[in-house]
Protein backbone atom coordinates (compact mmCIF):
# COMPACT_ATOMS: atom_id res chain seq x y z
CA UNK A 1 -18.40 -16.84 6.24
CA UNK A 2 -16.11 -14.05 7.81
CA UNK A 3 -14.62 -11.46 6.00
CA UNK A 4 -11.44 -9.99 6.28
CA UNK A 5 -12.15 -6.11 5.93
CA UNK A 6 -10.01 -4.71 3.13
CA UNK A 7 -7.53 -2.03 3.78
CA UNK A 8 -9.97 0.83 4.42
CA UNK A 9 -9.21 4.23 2.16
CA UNK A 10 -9.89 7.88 2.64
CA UNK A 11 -10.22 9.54 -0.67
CA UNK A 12 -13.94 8.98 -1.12
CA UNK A 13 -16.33 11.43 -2.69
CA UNK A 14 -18.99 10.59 0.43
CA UNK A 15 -16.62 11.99 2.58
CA UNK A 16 -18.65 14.88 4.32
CA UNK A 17 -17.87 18.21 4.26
CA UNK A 18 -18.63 19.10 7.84
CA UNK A 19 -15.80 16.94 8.62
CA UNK A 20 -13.66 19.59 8.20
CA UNK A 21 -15.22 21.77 11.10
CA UNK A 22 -15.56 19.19 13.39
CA UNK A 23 -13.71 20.12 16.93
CA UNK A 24 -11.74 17.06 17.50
CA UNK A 25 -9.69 16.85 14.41
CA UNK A 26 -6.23 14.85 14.12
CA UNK A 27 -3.82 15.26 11.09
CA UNK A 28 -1.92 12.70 10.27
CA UNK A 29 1.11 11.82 7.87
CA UNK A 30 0.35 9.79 4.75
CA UNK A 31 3.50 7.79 3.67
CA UNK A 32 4.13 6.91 -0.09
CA UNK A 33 4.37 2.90 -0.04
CA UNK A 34 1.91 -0.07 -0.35
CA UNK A 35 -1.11 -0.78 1.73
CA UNK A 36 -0.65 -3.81 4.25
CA UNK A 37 -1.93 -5.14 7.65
CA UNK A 38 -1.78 -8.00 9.99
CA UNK A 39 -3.53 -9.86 12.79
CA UNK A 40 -2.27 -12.45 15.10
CA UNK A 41 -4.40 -15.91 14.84
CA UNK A 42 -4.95 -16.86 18.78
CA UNK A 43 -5.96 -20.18 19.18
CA UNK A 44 -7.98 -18.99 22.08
CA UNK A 45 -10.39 -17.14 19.82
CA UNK A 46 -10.17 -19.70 17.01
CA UNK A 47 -13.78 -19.20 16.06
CA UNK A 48 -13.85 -15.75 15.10
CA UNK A 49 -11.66 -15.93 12.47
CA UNK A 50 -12.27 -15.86 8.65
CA UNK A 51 -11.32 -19.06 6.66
CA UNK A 52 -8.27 -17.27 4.91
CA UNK A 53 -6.86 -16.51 7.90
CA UNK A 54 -7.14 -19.48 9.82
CA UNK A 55 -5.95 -21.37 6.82
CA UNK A 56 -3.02 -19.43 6.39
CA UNK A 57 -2.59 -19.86 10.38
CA UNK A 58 -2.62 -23.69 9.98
CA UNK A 59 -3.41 -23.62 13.94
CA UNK A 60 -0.40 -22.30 14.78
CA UNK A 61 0.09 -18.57 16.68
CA UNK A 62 1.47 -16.62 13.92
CA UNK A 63 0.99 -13.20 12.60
CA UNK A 64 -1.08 -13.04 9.34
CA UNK A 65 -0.74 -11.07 7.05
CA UNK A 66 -2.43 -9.30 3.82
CA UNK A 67 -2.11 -6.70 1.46
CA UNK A 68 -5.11 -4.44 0.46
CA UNK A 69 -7.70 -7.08 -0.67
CA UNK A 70 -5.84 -10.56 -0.28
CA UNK A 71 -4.51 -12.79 2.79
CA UNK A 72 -1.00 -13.58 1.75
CA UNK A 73 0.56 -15.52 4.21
CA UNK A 74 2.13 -16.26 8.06
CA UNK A 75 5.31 -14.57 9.35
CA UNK A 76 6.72 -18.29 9.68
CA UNK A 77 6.74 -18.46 5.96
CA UNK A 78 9.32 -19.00 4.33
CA UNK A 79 10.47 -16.01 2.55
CA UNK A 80 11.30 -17.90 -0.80
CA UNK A 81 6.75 -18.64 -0.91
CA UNK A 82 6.44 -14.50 -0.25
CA UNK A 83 6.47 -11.71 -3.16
CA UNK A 84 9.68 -10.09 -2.89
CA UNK A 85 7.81 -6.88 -2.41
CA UNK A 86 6.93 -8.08 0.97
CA UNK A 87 10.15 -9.44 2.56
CA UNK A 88 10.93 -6.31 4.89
CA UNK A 89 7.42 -6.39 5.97
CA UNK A 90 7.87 -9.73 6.81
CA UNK A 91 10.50 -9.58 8.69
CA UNK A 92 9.44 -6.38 10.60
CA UNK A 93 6.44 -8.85 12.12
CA UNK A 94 9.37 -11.06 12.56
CA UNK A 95 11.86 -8.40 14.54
CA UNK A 96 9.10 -5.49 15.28
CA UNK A 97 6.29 -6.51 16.18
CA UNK A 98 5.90 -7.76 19.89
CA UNK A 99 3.21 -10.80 20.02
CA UNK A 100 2.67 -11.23 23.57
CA UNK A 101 1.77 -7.72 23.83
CA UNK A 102 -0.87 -7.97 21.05
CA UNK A 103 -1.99 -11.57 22.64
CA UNK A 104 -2.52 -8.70 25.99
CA UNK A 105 -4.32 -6.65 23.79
CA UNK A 106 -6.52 -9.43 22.95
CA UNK A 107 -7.72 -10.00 26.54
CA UNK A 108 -8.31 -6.44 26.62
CA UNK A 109 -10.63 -6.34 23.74
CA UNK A 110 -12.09 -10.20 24.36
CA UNK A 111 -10.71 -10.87 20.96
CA UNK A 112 -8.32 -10.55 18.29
CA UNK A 113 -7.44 -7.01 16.33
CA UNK A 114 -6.07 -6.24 12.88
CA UNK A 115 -3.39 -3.93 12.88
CA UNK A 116 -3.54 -1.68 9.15
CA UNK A 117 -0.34 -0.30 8.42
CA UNK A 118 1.90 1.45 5.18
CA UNK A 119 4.57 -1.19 4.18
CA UNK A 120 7.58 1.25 3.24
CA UNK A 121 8.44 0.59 -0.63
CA UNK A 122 9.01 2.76 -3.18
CA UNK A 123 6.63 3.42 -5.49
CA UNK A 124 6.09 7.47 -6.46
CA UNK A 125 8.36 9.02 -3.34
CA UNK A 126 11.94 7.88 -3.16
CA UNK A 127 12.61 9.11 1.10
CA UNK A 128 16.35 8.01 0.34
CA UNK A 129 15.56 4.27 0.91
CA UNK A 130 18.90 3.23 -0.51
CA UNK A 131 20.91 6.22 1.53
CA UNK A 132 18.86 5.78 4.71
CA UNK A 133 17.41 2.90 7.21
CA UNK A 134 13.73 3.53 7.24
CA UNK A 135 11.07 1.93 9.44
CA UNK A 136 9.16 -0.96 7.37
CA UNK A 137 5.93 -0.71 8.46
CA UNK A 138 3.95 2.48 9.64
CA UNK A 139 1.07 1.69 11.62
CA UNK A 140 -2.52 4.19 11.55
CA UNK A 141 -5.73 1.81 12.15
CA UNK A 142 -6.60 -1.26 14.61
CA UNK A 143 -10.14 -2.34 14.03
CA UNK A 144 -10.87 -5.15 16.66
CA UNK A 145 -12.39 -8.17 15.20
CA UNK A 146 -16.03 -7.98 17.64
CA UNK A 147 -16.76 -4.80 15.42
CA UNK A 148 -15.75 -6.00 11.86
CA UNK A 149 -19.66 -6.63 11.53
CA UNK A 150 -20.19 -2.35 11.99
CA UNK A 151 -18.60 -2.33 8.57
CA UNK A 152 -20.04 -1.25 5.27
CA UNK A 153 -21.73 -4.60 3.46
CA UNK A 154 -19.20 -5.75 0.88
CA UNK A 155 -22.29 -3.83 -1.48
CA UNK A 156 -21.45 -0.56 -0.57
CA UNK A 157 -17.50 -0.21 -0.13
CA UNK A 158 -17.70 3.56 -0.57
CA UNK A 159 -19.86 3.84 2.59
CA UNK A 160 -17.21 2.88 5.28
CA UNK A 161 -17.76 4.61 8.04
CA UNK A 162 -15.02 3.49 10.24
CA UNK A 163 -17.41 2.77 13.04
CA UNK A 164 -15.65 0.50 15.06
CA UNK A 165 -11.94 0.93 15.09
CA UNK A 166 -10.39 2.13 17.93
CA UNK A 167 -9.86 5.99 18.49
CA UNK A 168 -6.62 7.88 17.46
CA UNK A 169 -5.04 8.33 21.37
CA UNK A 170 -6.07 4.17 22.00
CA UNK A 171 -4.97 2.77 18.81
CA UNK A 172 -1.64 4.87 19.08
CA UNK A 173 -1.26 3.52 22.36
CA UNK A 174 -1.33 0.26 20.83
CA UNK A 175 1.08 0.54 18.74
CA UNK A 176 3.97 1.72 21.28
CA UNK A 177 2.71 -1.43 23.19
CA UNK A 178 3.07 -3.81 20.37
CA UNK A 179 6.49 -2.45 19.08
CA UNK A 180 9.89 -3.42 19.92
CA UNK A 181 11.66 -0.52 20.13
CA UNK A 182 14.89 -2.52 20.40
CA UNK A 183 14.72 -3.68 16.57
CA UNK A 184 16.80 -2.06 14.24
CA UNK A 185 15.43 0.34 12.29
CA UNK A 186 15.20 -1.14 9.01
CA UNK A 187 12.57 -3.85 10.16
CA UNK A 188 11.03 -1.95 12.74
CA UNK A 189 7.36 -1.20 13.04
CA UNK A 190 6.24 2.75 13.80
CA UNK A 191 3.19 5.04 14.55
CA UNK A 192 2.19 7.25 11.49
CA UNK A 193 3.21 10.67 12.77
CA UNK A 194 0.90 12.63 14.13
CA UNK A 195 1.26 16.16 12.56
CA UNK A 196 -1.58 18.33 14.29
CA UNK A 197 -4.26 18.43 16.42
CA UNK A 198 -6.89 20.69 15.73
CA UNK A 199 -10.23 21.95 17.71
CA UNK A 200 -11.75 24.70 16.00
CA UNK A 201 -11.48 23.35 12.13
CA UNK A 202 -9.28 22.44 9.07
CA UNK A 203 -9.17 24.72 5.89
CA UNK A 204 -8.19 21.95 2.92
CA UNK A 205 -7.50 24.78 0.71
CA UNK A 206 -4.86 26.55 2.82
CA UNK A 207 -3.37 23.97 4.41
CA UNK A 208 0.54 23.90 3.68
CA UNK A 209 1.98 20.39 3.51
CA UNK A 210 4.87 19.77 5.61
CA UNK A 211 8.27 18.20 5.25
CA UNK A 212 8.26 14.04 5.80
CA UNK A 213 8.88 12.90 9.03
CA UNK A 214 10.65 10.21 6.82
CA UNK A 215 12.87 12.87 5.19
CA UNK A 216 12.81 16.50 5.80
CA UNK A 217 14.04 17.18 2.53
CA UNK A 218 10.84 16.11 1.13
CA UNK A 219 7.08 17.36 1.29
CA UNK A 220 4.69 14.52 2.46
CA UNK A 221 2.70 12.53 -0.04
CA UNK A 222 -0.37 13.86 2.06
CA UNK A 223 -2.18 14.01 5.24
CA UNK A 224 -5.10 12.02 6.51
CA UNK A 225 -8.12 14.05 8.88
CA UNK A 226 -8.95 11.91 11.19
CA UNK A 227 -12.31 12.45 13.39
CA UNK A 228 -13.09 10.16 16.43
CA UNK A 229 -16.37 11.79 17.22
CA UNK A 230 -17.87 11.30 13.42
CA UNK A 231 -16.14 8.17 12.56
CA UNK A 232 -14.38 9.79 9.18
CA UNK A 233 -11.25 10.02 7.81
CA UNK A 234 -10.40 11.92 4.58
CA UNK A 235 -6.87 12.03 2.92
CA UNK A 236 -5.52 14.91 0.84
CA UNK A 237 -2.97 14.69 -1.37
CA UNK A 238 -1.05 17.64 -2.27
CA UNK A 239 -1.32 18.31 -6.19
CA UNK A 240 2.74 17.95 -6.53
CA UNK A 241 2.78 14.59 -5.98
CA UNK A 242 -0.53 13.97 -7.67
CA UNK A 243 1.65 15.36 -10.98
CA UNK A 244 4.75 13.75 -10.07
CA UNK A 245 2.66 10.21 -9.63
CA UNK A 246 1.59 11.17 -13.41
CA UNK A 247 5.05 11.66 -14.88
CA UNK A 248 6.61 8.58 -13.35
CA UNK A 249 4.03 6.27 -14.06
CA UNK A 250 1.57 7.87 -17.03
CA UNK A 251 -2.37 9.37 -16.87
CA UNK A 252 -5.32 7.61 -15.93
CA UNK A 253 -6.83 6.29 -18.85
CA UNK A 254 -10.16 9.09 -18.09
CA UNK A 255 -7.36 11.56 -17.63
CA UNK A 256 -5.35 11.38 -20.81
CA UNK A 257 -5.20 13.84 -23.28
CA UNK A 258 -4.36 12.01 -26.36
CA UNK A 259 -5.06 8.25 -27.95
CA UNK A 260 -2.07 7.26 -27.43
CA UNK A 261 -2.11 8.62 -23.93
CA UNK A 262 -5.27 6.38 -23.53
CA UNK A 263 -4.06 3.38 -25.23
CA UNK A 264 -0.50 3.04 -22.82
CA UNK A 265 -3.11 4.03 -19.63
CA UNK A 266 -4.98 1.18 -20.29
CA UNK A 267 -2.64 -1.32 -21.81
CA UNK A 268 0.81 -0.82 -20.77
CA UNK A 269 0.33 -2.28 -17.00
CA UNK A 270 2.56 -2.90 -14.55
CA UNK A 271 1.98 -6.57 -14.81
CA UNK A 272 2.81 -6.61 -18.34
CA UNK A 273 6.04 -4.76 -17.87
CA UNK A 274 6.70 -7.55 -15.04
CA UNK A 275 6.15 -10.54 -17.36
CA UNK A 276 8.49 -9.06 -19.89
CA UNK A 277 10.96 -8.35 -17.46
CA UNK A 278 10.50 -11.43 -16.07
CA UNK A 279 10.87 -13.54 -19.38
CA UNK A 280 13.94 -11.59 -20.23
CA UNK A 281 15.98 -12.51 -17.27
CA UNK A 282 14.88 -15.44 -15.98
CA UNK A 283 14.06 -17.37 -19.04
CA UNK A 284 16.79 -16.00 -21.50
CA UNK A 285 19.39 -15.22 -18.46
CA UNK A 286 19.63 -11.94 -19.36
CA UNK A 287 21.24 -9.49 -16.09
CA UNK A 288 18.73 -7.42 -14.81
CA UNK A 289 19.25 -3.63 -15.09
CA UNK A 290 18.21 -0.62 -16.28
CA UNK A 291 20.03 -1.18 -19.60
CA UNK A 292 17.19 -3.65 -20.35
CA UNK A 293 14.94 -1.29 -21.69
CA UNK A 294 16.19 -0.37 -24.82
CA UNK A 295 15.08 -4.24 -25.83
CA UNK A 296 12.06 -4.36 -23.00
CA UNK A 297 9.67 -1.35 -24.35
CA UNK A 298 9.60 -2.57 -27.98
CA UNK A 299 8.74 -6.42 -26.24
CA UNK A 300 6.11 -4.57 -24.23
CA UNK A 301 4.55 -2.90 -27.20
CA UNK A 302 4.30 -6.00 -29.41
CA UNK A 303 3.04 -7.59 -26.42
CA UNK A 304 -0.51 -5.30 -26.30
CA UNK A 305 -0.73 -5.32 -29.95
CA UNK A 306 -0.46 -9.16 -30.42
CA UNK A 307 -2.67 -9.52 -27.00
CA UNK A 308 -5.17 -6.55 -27.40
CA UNK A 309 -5.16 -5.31 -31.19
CA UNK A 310 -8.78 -6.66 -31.88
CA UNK A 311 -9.84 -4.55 -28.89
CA UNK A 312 -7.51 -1.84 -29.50
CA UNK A 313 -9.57 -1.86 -32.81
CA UNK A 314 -12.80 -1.28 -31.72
CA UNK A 315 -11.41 1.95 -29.85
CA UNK A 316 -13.67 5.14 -29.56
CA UNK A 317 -10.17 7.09 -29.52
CA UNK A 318 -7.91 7.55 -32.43
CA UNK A 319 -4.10 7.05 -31.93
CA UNK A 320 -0.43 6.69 -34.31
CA UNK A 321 1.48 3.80 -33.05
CA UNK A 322 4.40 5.43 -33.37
CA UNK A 323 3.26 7.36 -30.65
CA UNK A 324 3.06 4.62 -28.48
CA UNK A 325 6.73 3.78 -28.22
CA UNK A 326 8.03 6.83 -26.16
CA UNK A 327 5.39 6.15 -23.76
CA UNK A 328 5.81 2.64 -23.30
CA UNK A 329 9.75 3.61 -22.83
CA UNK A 330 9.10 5.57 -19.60
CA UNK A 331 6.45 3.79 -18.03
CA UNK A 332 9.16 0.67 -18.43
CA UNK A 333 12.06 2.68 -17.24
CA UNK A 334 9.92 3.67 -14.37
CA UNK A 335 8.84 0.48 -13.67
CA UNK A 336 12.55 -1.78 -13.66
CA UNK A 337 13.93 1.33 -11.41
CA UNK A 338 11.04 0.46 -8.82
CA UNK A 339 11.79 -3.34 -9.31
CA UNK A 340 15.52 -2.45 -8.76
CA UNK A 341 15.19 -0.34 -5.30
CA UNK A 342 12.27 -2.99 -4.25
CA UNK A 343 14.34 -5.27 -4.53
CA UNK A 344 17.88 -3.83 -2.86
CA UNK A 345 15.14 -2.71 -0.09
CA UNK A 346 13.45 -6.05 0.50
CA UNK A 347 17.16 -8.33 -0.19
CA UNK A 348 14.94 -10.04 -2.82
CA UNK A 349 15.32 -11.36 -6.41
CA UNK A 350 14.52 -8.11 -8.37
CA UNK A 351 12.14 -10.59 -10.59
CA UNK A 352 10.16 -11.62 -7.68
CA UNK A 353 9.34 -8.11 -6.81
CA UNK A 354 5.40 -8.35 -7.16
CA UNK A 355 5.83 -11.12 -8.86
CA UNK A 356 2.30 -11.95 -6.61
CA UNK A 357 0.63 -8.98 -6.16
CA UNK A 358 0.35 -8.13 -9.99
């Protein structure tokens, strides 16, 4: 059986050095939002699809579409069956995305493509989504299906090579062919911006990260180094918004430097934080807001001890459970602010904001 390729990503540690002195670099903008992509099921190439995505096709020409590792549905969906998290997407393939242009592309290419692109939702950057109209979805990869079997073996995912997909200048070109540039802004579909293009080298430790194309007022998450020639990409993050990405939603459980640190890393998930949320409003018809946390955290912390104390038991690392609670409090504050813009973003429920993708 077909695979769909998962969202490919940049940060590996088998990224190559020499890269970085190859002579046909690209820089390109790395947007703060939630990995997505899409391909358009043409009945004419029927056979070359996975199962997920012909299923999810149901025969019908539709644009399917996925999140990193899962197919989640058609464009003709109703938007009541998708997570809330994904409505603007949605409706950018609905508004922005032009399908007899990709169905040309497809002749081109004797087969269909899958488009990868940023869906535009908060989650550590806040580009002024509630002051602003921002594009939904920011295209920077089209892989066409004929070279899906070039990939890295599902056995060795930290391998990809990115043999296959289609150069910088082509798959740019794509994307001004496949967008409407008539749809308004807010469910549009863009190019990632292209920041630099370099010939003679790329010094990672000098580099100084520009403003957002998004918002000049703000320094990009990070840039991506893109190399035709050697098939690589690597993405660098600048160490602000690594730290930032630590405040607002808490340390890695290998990076934190306490038990209780450790124990809200591992523990205090956004899932959890959902379900809470969840049970609060929609089963006790509570209003959702921010003021929901001075009842949510405690909820959340009884949750991991009821769910996980026998594990939290046998622990390696010692903690005080008093500790706990002011941690829990900002990883939930945190999270119902992301639920709230999400969800004034997407025009959704605020409780069906991931309510799938947990």
């Amino acid at each position: 059986m077909k695979v769909y390729p998962k969202i490919p990503r940049y940060d590996h540690p088998v990224v190559p050095a020499e890269l970085f002195t190859a002579d046909d670099l690209t820089l390109i903008e790395k947007f703060d939002g939630s990995a997505f992509r899409f391909t358009l099921y043409d009945q004419r190439y029927a056979e070359q699809y996975p199962d997920q995505v012909a299923s999810a096709a149901d025969g019908v020409e539709s644009l399917i579409f996925g999140t990193r590792k899962t197919v989640r549905g058609s464009h003709r969906d109703s938007l009541d069956e998708i997570d809330g998290a994904l409505h603007r997407a949605v409706r950018c393939l609905r508004e922005g995305v032009d399908i007899a242009a990709l169905r040309t592309l497809h002749d081109e290419y004797e087969g269909p493509l899958i488009v990868y692109a940023e869906n535009l939702v908060y989650s550590t950057l806040d580009y002024g989504y509630t002051d602003r109209d921002l594009p939904a979805l920011v295209g920077f990869d089209v892989l066409p299906y004929a070279a899906i079997e070039t990939m890295t073996p599902p056995r060795n995912p930290y391998e990809e090579t990115f043999e296959g997909f289609l150069d910088t200048d082509t798959a740019w070109e794509a994307f001004e062919r496949i967008r409407v540039d008539t749809a308004p802004t807010a469910s549009s579909f863009v190019p990632a911006t292209i920041l630099d293009r370099l010939d003679d080298g790329f010094d990672p430790e000098t580099y100084t990260f520009p403003a957002s194309s998004l918002a000049e007022e703000m320094q990009v998450e990070g840039v991506v180094v893109r190399s035709d020639a050697s098939a690589r990409r690597a993405k660098l993050v600048r160490e602000e918004f690594q730290e930032l990405n630590r405040e607002q939603f808490g340390q890695q459980p290998e990076d934190a430097e306490s038990g209780a640190e450790y124990v809200v890393a591992t523990y205090c998930t956004p899932a959890r934080i959902r379900k809470q949320v969840r049970t609060m409003v929609v089963e006790e018809g509570r209003e959702f807001g921010l003021h929901l946390n001075d009842d949510l955290y405690p909820r959340v912390v009884e949750d991991i001890w009821a769910e996980d104390w026998p594990e939290l038991m046998e622990l390696d690392v010692s903690f005080t459970p008093a500790d706990v609670y002011p941690l829990v409090a900002k990883r939930c504050i945190t999270e119902l602010r992301k639920m709230q813009t999400n969800a004034e973003l997407n025009d959704a429920d605020p409780t069906e904001i991931w309510q799938h993708l947990s």
